[in-house]
C-alpha atoms as a PDB file:
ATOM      1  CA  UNK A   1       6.775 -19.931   0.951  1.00  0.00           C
ATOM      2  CA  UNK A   2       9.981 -19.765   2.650  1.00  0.00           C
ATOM      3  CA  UNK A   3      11.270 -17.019   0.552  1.00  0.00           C
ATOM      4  CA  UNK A   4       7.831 -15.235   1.236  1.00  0.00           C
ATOM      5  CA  UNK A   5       8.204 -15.741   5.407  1.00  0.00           C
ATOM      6  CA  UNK A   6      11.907 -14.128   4.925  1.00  0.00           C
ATOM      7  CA  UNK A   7      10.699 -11.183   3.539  1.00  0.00           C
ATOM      8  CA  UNK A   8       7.711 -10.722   6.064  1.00  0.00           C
ATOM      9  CA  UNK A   9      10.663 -11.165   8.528  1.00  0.00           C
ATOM     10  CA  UNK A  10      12.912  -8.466   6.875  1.00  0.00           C
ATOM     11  CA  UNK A  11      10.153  -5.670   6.687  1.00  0.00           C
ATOM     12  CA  UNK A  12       9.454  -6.274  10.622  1.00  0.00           C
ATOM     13  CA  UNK A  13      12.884  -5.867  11.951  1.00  0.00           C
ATOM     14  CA  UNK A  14      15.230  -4.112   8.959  1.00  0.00           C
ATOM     15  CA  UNK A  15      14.281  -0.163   7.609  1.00  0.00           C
ATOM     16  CA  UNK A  16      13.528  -0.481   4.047  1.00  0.00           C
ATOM     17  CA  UNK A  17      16.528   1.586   2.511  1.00  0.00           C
ATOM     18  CA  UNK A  18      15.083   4.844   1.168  1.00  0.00           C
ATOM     19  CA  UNK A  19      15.514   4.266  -2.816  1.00  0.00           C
ATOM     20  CA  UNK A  20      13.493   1.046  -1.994  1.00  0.00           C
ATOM     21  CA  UNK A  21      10.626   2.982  -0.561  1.00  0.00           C
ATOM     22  CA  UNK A  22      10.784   5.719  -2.955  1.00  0.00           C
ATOM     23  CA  UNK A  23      10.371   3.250  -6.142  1.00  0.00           C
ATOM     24  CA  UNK A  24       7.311   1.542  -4.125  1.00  0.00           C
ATOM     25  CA  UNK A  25       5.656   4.994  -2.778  1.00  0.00           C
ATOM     26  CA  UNK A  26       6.130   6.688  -6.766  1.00  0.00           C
ATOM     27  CA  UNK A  27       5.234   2.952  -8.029  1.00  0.00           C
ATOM     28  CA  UNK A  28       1.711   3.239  -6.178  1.00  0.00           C
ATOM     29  CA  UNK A  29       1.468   7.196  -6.609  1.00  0.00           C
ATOM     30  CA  UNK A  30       1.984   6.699 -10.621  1.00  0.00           C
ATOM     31  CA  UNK A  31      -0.819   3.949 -10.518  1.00  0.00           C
ATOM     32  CA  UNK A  32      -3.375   5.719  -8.772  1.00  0.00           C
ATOM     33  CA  UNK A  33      -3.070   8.063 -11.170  1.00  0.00           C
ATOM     34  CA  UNK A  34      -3.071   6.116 -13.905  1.00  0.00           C
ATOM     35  CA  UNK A  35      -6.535   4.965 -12.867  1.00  0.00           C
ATOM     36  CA  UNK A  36      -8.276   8.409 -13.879  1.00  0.00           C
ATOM     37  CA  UNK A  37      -7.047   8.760 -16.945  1.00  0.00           C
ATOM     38  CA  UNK A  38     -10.475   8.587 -18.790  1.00  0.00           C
ATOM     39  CA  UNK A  39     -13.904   9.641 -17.837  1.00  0.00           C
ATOM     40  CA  UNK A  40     -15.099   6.651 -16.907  1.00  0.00           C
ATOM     41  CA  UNK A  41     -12.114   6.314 -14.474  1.00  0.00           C
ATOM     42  CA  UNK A  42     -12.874   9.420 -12.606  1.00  0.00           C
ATOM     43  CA  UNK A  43     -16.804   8.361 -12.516  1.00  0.00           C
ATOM     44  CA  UNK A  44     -15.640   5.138 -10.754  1.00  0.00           C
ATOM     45  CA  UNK A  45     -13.721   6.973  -8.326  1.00  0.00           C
ATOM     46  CA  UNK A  46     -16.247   9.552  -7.695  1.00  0.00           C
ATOM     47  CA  UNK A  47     -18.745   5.684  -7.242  1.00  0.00           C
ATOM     48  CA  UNK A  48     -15.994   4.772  -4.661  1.00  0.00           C
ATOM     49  CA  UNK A  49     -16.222   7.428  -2.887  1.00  0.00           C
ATOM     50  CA  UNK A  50     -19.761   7.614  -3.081  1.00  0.00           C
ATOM     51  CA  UNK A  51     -20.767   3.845  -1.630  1.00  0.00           C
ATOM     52  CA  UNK A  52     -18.384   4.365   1.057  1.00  0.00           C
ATOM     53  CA  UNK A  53     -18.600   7.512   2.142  1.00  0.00           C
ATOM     54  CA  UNK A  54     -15.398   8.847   1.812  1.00  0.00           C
ATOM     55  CA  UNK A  55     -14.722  12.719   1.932  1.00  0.00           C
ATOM     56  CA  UNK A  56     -13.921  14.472  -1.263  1.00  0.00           C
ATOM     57  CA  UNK A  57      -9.761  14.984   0.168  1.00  0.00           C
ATOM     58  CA  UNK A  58      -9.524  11.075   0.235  1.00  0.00           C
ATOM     59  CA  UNK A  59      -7.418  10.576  -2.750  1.00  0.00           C
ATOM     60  CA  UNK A  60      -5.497  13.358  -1.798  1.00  0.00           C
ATOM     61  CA  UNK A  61      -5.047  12.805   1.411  1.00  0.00           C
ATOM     62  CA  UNK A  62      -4.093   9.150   0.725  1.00  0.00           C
ATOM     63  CA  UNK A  63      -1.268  10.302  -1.682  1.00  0.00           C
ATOM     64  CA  UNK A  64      -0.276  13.103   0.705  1.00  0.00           C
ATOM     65  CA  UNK A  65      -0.245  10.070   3.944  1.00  0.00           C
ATOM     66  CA  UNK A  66       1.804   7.760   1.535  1.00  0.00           C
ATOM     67  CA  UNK A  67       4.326  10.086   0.423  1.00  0.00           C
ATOM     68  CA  UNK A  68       4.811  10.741   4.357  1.00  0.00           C
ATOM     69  CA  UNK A  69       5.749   7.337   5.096  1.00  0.00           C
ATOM     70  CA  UNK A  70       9.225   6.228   6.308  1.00  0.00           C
ATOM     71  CA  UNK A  71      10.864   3.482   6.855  1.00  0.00           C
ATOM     72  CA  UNK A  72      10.045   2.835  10.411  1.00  0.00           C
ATOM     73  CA  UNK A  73       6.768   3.701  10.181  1.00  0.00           C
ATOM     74  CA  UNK A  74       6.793   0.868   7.594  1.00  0.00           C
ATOM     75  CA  UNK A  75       8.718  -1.079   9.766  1.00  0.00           C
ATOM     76  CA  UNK A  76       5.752  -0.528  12.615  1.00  0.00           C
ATOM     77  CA  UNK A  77       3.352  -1.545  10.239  1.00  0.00           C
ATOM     78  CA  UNK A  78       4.715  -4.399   9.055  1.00  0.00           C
ATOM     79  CA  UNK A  79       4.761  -5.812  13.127  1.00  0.00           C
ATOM     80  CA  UNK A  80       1.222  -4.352  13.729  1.00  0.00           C
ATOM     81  CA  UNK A  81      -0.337  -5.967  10.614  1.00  0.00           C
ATOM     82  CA  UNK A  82       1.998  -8.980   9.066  1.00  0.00           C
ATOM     83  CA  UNK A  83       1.085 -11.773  11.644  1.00  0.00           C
ATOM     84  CA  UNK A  84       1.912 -15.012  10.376  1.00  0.00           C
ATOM     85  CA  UNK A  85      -0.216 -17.360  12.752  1.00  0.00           C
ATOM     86  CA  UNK A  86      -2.810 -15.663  11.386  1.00  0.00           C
ATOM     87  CA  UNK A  87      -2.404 -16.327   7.715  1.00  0.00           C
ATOM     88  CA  UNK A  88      -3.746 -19.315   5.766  1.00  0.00           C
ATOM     89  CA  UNK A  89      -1.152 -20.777   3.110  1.00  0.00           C
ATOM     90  CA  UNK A  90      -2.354 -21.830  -0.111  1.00  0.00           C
ATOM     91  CA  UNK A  91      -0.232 -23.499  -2.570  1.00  0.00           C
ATOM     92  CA  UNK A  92      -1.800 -23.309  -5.954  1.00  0.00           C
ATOM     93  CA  UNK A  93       0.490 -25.890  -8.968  1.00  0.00           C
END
């Protein structure tokens, strides 16, 4: 858990270096894609989109807004949304 706080620490106050957010941003990119690689895939996509009422651009967009993102904006982020006296620690072992 300690290990975990550091790191929640790190992305709030030190720029991810650039190869670091490239291998996460292609990491994600590369998996989104690799969930339409059948049919089915693109039918539950096309579901997705469907039940929440998301515009046709979405998964486009969504690649386009995460290959946009740099460090500080991550950095921004991380201070906006990574609160820790707002998480609940479980311990599971």
């Amino acid at each position: 858990m300690q290990e975990i706080r550091f790191e929640i620490e790190r992305l709030k106050t030190q720029p991810a270096s650039v190869e670091e957010l490239d291998t996460a941003r292609f990491h994600f990119i590369g998996s989104l894609q690799a969930e339409v690689t059948t049919p089915f895939a693109h039918a539950d996509k096309f579901k997705t989109m469907l039940l929440y009422n998301l515009q046709p651009s979405h998964y486009q967009n969504l690649i386009a807004r995460i290959a946009a993102i740099t460090p500080e904006n991550l950095m921004e982020t991380a201070v906006t949304h990574l609160n820790e006296n707002a998480f609940i620690e479980v311990s599971v072992g």
